[in-house]
Protein backbone atom coordinates (compact mmCIF):
# COMPACT_ATOMS: atom_id res chain seq x y z
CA UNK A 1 94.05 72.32 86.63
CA UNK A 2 92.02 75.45 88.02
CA UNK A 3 91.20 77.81 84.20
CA UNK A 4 92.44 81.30 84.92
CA UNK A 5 88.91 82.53 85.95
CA UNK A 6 89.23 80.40 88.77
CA UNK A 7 92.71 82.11 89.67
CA UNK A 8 91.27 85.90 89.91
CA UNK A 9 90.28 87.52 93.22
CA UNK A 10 87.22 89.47 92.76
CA UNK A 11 86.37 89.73 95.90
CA UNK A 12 88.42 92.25 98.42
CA UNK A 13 88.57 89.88 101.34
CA UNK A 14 89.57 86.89 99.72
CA UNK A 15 92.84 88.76 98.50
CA UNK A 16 93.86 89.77 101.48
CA UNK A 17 93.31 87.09 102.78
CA UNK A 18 95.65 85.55 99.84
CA UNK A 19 98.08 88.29 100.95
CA UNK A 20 98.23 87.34 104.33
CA UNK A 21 98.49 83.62 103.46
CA UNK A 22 101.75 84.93 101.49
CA UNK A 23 103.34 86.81 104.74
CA UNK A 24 102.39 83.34 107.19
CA UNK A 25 104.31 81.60 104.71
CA UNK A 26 107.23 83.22 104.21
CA UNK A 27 107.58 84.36 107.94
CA UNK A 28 107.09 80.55 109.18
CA UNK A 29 109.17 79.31 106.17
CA UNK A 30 111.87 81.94 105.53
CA UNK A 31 114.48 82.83 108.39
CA UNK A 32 115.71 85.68 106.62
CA UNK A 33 112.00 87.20 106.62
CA UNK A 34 111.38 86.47 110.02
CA UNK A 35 114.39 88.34 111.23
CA UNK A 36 113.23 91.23 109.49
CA UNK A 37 110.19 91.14 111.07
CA UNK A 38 111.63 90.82 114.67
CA UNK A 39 113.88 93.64 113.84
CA UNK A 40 110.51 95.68 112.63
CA UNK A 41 109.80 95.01 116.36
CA UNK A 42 112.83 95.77 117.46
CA UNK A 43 112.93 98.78 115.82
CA UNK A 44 109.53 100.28 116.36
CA UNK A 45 110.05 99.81 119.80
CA UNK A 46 113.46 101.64 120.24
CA UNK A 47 111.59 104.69 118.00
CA UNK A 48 109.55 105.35 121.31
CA UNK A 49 112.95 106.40 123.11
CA UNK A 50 114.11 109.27 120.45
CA UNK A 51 112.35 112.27 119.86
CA UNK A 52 111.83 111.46 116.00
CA UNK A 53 110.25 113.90 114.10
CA UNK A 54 107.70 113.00 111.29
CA UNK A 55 109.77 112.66 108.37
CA UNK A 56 111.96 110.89 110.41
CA UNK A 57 109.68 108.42 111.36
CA UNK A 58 108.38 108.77 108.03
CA UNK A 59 111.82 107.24 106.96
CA UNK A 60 111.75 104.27 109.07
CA UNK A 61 108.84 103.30 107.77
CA UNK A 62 109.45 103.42 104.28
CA UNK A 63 113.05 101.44 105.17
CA UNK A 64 111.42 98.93 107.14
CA UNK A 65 108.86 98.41 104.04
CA UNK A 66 111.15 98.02 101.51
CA UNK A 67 113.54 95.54 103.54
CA UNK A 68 110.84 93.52 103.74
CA UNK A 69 109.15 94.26 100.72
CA UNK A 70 112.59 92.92 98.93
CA UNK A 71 112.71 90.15 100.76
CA UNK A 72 109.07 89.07 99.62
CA UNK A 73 110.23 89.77 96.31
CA UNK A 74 113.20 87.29 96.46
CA UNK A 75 110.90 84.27 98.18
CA UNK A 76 108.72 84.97 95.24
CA UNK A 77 111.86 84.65 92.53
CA UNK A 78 113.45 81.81 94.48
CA UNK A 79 109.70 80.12 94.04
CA UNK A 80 109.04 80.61 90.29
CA UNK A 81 112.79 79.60 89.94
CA UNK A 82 112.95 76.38 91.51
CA UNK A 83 109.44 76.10 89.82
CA UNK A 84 111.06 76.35 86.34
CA UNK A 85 114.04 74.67 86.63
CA UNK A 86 114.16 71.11 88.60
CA UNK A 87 117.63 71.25 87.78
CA UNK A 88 121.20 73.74 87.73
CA UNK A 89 120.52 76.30 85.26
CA UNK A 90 122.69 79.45 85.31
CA UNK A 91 120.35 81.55 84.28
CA UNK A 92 118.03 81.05 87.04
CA UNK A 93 121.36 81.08 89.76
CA UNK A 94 121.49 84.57 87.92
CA UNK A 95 117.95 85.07 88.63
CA UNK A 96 118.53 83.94 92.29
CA UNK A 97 121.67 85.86 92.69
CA UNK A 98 119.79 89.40 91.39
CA UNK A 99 117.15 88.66 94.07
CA UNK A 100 119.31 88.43 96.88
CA UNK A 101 121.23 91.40 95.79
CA UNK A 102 117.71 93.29 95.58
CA UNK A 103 118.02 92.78 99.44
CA UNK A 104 121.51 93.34 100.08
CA UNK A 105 120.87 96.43 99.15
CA UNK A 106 117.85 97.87 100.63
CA UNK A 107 119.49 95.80 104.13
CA UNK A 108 122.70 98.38 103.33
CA UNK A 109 120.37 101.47 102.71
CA UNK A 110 118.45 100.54 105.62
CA UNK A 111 121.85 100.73 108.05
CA UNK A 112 122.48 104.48 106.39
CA UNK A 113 118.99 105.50 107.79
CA UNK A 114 119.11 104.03 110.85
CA UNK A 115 123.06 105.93 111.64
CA UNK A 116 121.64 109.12 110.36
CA UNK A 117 118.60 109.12 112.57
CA UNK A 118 120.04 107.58 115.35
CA UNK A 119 123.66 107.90 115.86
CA UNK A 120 123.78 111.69 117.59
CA UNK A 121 120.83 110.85 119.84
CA UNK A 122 122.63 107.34 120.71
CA UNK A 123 125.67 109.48 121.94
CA UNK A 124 123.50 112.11 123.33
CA UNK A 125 121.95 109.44 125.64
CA UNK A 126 125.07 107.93 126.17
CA UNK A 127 126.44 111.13 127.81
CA UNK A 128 123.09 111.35 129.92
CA UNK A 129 122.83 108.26 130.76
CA UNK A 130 118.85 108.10 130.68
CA UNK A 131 116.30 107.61 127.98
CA UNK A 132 113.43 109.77 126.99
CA UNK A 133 110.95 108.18 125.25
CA UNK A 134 108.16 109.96 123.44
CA UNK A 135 105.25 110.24 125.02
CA UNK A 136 103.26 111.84 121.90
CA UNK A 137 100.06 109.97 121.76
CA UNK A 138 99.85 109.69 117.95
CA UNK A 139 103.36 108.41 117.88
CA UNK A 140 102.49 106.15 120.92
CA UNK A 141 98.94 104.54 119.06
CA UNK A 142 100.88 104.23 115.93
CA UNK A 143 103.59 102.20 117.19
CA UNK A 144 100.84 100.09 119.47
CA UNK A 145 99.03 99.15 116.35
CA UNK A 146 102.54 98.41 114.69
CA UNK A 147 103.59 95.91 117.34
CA UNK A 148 99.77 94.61 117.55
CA UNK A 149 99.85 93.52 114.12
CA UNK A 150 103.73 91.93 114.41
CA UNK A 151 102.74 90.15 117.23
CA UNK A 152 99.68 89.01 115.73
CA UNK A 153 101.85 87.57 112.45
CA UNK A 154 103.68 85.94 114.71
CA UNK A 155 101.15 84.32 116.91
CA UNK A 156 98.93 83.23 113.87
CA UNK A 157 102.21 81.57 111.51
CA UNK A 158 103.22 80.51 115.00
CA UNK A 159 100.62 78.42 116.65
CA UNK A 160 98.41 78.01 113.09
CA UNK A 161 96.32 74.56 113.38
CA UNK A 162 95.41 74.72 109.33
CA UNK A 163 91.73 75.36 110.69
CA UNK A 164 90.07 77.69 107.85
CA UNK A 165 92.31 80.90 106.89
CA UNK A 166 95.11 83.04 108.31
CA UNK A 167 92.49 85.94 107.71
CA UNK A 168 89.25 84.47 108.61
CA UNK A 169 90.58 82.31 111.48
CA UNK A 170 93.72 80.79 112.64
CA UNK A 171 94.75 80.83 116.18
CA UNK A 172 94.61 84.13 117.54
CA UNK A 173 92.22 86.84 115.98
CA UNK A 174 93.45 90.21 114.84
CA UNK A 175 90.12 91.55 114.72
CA UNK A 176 89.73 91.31 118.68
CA UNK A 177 93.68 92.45 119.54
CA UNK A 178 93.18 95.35 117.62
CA UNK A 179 89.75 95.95 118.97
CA UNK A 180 90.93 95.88 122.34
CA UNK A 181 94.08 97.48 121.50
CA UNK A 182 92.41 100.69 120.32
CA UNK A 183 89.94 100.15 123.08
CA UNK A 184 92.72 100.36 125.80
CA UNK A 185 94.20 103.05 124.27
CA UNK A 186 91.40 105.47 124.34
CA UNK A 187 90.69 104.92 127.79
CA UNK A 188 94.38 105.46 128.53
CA UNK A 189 93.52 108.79 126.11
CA UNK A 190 90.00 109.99 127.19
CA UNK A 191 89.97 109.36 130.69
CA UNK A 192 86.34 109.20 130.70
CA UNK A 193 84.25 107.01 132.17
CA UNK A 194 81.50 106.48 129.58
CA UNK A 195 83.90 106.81 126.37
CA UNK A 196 85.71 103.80 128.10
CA UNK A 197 82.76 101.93 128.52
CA UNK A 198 81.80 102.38 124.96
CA UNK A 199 85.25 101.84 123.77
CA UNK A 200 85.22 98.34 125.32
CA UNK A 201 81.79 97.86 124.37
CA UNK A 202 82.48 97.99 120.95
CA UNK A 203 85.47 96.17 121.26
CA UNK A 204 83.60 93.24 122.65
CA UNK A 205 81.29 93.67 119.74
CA UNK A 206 84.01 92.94 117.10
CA UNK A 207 84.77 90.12 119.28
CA UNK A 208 81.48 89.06 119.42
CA UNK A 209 81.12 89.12 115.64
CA UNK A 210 84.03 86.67 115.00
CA UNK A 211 82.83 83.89 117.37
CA UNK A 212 79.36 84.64 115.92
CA UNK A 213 80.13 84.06 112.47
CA UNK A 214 82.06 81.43 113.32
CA UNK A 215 85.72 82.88 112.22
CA UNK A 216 87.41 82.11 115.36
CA UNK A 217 86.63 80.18 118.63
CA UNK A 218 85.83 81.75 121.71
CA UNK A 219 89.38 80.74 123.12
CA UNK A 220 91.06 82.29 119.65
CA UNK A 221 89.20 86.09 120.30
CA UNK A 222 89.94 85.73 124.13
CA UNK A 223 93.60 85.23 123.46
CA UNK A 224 93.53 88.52 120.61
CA UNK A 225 91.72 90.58 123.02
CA UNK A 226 94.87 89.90 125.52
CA UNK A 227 96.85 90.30 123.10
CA UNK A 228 96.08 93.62 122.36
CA UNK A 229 95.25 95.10 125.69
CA UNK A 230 98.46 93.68 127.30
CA UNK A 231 100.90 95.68 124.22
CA UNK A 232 98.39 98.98 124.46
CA UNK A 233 99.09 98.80 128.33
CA UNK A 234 102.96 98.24 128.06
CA UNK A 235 103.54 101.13 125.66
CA UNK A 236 100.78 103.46 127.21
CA UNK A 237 101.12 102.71 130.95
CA UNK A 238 104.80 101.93 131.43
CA UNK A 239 107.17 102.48 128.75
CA UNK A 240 105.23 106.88 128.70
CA UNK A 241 105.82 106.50 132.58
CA UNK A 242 109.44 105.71 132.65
């Protein structure tokens, strides 16, 4: 058995890369977690039709967080539990029981926020009969980076091979979509000619870097780049043109 020396993460990258090993397991292992995270999707994506304000959106985010936040808490309960105990114990039913509650009720809190910020415009819209979505560019990046990284989640605990780490490898590289995402989306926002050379430039640079150092395959950062340019051009090109 590893001493506890061996168990501490001095190094930056090697715990979050232990962090995302933690959210490829429980989304590929744990339905209830991987609903969340389509409904993250779900609901990022709807955000772009309401004219939110900050502190609404503000709102979301911290709901969405702590939804899934409390449902990474209850994996990790269920875990040590079943660790513990290879048998029934009440106590750690009690244990289990608590845990699910935990996300019972941030699930509940999260259906309070979502009819306060959303039920009058739903209505409103539903008397128009047409959608608006918001075409602020902040708001527009932030939710492009948003889906970038869900999709990216999904891809790696997806279509993993158990070839190096879900950080420093796996099937699809994060590095390159969100290269190419923000890449796209400042030529979508300078509508220069040189910017968006150097934009893309730099984004095959990061690229570059990956297949250089031998984190990813040439196949692996093609795929990210895609990735990312595709879901920049989707929310940038035709969901603001609508």
């Amino acid at each position: 058995m590893k001493n506890n020396k061996n168990f501490k993460n001095n190094n930056i990258i090697e715990s979050f890369n232990h962090a995302i090993d933690g959210l490829i397991y429980a989304f590929k292992n744990e339905n209830n977690f991987k609903r969340h995270v389509f409904m993250a999707i779900v609901v990022a994506l709807l955000s772009l039709f309401f004219n939110l304000t900050r502190l609404e959106m503000a709102l979301l985010c911290i709901t969405i967080t702590l939804v899934i936040l409390a449902e990474l808490l209850n994996t990790t309960i269920e875990k040590i539990v079943d660790l513990i105990y290879e048998y029934y114990e009440p106590r750690a039913k009690i244990a289990k029981d608590v845990g699910a509650g935990a996300v019972l009720v941030t699930a509940l809190n999260s259906l309070f926020v979502g009819y306060f910020i959303f039920y009058d415009r739903i209505i409103r819209i539903t008397e128009i009969g047409v959608f608006k979505i918001k075409k602020s560019p902040v708001h527009l990046t932030f939710i492009a980076l948003v889906i970038v990284i869900l999709i990216t989640l999904i891809l790696k605990s997806t279509f993993y091979k158990g070839k190096g780490t879900h950080l420093q490898g796996g099937t699809v590289s994060g590095h390159s979509a969100l290269a190419f995402c923000l890449a796209t989306i400042i030529v979508f926002l300078a509508n220069n000619t040189l910017v968006s050379i150097l934009s893309y430039l730099l984004a095959f640079l990061v690229a570059e870097s990956r297949v250089e150092g031998k984190i990813h395959s040439l196949s692996e950062v093609i795929f990210g780049g895609i990735t990312g340019f595709l879901i920049a051009t989707i929310i940038f090109k035709l969901l603001a043109g609508l």
